[in-house]
N, C-alpha and C. Protein backbone atom coordinates (compact mmCIF):
# COMPACT_ATOMS: atom_id res chain seq x y z
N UNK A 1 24.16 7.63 5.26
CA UNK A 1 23.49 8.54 6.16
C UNK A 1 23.53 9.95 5.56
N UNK A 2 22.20 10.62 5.67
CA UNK A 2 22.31 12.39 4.92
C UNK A 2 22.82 12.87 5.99
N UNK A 3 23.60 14.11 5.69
CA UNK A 3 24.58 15.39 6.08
C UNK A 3 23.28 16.04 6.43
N UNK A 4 23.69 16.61 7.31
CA UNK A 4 22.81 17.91 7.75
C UNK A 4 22.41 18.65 7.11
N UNK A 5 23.61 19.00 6.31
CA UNK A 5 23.18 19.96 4.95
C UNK A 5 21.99 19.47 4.20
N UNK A 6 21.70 17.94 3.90
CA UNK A 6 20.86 17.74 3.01
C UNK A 6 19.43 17.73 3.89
N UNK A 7 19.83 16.69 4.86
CA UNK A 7 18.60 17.23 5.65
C UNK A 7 17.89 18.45 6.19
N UNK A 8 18.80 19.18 5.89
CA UNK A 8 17.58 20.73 6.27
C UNK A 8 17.38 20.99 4.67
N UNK A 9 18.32 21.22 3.53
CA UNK A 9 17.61 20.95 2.51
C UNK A 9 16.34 20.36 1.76
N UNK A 10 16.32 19.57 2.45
CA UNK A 10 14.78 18.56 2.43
C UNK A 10 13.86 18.95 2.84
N UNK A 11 14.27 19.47 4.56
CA UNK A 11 13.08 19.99 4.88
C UNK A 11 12.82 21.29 4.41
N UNK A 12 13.42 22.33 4.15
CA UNK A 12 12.80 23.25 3.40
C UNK A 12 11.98 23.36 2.12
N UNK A 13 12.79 22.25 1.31
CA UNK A 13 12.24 22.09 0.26
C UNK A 13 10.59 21.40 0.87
N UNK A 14 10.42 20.70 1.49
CA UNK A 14 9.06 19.86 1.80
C UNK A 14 8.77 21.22 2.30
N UNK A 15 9.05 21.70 2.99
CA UNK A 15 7.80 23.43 3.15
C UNK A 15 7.77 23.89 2.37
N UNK A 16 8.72 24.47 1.08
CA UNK A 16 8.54 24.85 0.57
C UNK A 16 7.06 24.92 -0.80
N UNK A 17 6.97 22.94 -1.10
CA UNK A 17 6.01 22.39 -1.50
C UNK A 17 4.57 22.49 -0.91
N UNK A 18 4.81 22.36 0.47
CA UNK A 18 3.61 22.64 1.42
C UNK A 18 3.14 24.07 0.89
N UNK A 19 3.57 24.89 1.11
CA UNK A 19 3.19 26.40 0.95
C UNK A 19 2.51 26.25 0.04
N UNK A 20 3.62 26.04 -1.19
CA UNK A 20 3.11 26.46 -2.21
C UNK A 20 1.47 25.29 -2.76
N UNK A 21 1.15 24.36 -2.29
CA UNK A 21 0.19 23.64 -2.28
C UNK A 21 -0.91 24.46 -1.36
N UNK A 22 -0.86 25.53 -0.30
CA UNK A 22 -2.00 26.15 0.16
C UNK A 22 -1.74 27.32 -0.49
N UNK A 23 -0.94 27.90 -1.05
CA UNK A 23 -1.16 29.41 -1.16
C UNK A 23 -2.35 29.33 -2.16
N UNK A 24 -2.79 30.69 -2.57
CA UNK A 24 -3.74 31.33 -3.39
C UNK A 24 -2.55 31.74 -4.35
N UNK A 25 -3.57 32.38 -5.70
CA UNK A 25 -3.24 32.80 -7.25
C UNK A 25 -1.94 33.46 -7.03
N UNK A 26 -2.24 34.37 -6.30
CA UNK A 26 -1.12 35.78 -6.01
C UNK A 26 0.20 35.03 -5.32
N UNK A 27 0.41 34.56 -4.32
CA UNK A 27 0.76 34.51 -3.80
C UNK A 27 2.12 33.40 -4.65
N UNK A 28 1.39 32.29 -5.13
CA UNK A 28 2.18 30.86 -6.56
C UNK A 28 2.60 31.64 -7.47
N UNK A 29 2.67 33.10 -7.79
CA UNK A 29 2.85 33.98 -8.50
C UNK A 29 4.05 34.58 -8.07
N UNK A 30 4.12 34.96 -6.87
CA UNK A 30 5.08 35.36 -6.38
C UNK A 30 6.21 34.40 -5.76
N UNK A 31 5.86 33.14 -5.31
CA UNK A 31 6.93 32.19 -5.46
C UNK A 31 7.65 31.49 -6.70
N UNK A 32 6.71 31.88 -8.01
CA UNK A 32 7.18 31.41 -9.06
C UNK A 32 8.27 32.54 -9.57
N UNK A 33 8.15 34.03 -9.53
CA UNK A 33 9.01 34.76 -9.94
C UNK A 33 10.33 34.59 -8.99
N UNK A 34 9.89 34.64 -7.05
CA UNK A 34 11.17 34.69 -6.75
C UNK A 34 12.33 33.10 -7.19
N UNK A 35 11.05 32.03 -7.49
CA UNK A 35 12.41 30.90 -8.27
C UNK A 35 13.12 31.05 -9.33
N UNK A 36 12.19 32.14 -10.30
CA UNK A 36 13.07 32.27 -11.57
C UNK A 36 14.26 33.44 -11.35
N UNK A 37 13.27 34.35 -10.51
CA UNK A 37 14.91 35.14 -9.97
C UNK A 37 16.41 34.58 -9.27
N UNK A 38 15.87 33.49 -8.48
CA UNK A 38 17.03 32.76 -7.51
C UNK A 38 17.86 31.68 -8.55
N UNK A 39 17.00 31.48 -9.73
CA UNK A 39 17.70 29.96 -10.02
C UNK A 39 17.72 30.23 -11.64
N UNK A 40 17.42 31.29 -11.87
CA UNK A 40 17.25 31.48 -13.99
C UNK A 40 18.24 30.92 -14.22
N UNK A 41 19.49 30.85 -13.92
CA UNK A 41 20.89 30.08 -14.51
C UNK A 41 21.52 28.46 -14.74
N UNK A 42 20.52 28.00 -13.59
CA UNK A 42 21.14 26.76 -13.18
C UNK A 42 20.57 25.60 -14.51
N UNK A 43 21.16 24.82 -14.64
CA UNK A 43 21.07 23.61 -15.46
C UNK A 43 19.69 22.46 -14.25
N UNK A 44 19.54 21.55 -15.17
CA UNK A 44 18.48 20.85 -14.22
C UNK A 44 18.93 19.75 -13.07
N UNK A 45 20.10 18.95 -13.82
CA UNK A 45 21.14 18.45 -12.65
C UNK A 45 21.23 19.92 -11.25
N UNK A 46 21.87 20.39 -11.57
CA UNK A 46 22.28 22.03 -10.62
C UNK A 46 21.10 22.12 -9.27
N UNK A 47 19.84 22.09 -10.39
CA UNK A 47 18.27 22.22 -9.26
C UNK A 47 17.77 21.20 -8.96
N UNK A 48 18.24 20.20 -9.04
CA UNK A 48 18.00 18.90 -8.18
C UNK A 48 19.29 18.81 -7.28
N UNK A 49 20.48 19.32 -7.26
CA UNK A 49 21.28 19.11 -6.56
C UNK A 49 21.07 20.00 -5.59
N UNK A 50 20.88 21.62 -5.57
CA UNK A 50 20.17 22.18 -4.95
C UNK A 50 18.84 22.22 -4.00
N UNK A 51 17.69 21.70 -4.57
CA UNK A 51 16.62 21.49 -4.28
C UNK A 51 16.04 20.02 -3.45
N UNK A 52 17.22 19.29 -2.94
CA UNK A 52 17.60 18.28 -2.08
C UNK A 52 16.40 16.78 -3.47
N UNK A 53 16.96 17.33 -4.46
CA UNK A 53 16.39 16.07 -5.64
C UNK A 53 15.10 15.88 -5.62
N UNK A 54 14.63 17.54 -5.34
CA UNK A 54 12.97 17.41 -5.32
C UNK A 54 12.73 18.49 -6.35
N UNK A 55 13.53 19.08 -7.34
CA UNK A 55 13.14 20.06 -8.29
C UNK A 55 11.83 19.60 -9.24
N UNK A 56 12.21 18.32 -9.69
CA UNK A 56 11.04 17.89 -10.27
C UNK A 56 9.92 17.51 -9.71
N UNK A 57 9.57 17.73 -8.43
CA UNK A 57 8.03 17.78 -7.93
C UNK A 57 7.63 19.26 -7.92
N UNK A 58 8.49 20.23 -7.85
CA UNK A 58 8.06 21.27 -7.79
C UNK A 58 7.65 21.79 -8.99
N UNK A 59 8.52 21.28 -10.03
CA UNK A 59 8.45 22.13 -11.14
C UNK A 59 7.14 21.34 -11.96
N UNK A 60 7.11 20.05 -11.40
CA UNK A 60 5.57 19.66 -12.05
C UNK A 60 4.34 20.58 -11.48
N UNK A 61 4.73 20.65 -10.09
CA UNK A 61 3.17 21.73 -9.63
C UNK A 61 3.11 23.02 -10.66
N UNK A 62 4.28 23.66 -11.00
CA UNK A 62 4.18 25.00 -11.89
C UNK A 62 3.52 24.38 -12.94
N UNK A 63 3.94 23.21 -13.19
CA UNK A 63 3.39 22.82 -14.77
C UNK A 63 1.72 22.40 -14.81
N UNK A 64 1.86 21.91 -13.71
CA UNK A 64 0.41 22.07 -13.28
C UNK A 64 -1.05 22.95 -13.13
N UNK A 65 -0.46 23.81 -12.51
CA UNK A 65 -0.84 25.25 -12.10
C UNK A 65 -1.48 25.84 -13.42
N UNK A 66 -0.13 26.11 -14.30
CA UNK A 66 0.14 26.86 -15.11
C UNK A 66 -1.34 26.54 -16.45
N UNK A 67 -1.33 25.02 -16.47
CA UNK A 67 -2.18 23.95 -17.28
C UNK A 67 -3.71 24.10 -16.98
N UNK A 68 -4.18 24.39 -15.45
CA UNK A 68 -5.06 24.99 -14.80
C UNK A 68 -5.46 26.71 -14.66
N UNK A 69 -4.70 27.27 -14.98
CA UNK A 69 -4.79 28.74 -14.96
C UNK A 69 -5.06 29.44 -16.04
């Protein structure tokens, strides 16, 4: 059974994805700096342990984005 902890983890992270799937240019811009500000240190284990083991969907949309832009 998930801890609370992970479950609100999750769900933020799933908004977090949401957002960033409607925002505009500016805006994926500014969620991409405040992640590199919040997380420049962490190892990739670290941001999946963090990121309730959804780092790698997110970080494919940047890679995405980025491939498109």
């Amino acid at each position: 059974m998930a801890s609370a902890k992970q479950d609100s983890a999750t769900y933020n992270m799933t908004c977090l994805l949401r957002e960033w799937d409607r925002a505009p240019k500016e805006k994926r811009r500014q969620f991409l700096q405040d992640f590199i500000d919040q997380h420049w240190n962490r190892s990739g284990p670290e941001l999946e342990s963090e990121l309730a083991q959804m780092a790698s969907l997110f970080l494919a949309r940047i890679c995405v984005w980025i491939k498109l832009t």
